[in-house]
Protein backbone atom coordinates (compact mmCIF):
# COMPACT_ATOMS: atom_id res chain seq x y z
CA UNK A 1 3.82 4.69 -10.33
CA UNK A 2 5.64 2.03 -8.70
CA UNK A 3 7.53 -0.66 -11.00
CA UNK A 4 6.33 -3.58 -8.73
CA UNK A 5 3.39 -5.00 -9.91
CA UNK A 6 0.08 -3.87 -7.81
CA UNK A 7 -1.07 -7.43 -7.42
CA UNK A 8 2.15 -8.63 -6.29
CA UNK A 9 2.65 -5.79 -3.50
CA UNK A 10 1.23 -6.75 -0.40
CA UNK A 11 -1.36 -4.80 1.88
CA UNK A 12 1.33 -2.64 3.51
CA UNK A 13 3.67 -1.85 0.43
CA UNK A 14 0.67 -0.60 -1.00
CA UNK A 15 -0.20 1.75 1.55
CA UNK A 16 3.40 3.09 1.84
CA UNK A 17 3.39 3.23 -1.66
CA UNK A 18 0.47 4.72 -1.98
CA UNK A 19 0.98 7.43 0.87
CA UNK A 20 4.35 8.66 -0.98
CA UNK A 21 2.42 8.61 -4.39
CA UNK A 22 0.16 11.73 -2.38
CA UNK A 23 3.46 14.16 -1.24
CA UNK A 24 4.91 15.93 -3.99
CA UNK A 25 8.76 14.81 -4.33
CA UNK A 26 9.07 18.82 -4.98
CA UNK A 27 8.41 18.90 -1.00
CA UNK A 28 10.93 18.77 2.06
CA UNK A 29 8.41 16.31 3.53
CA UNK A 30 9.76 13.65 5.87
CA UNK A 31 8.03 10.00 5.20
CA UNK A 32 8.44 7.28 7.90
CA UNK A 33 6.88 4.14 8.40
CA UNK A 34 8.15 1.48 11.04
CA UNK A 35 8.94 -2.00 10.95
CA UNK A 36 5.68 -3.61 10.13
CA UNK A 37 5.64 -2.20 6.74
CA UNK A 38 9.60 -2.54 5.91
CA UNK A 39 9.63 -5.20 3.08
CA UNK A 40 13.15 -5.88 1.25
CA UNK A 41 10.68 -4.85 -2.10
CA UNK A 42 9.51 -2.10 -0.29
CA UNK A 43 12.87 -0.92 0.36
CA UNK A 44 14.48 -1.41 -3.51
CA UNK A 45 11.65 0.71 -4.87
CA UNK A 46 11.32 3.68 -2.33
CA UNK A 47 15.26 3.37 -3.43
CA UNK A 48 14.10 3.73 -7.12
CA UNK A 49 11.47 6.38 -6.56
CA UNK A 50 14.54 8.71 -4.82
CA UNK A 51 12.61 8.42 -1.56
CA UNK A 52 15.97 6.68 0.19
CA UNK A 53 19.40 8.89 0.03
């Protein structure tokens, strides 16, 4: 699980969060999400979950 706490995250770090949490890492799934969910937080913890090279 994320290292951000859950009550901290807003509504749409959670559902990126969330949505990566469902694909496997194991898979050569793509994830995108556009601007209105980009959050600096957002970014530094994909970053730690290996989901940004």
């Amino acid at each position: 699980k994320s290292d951000i706490d859950r009550q901290e995250q807003g509504f749409c770090t959670k559902v990126v969060l969330e949505l990566c949490e469902t694909v496997p890492c194991s898979t050569n799934h793509k994830r995108f999400f556009d601007n209105y969910f980009t959050t600096i937080k957002l970014q530094v913890e994909l970053k730690k979950l290996v989901f940004i090279p």
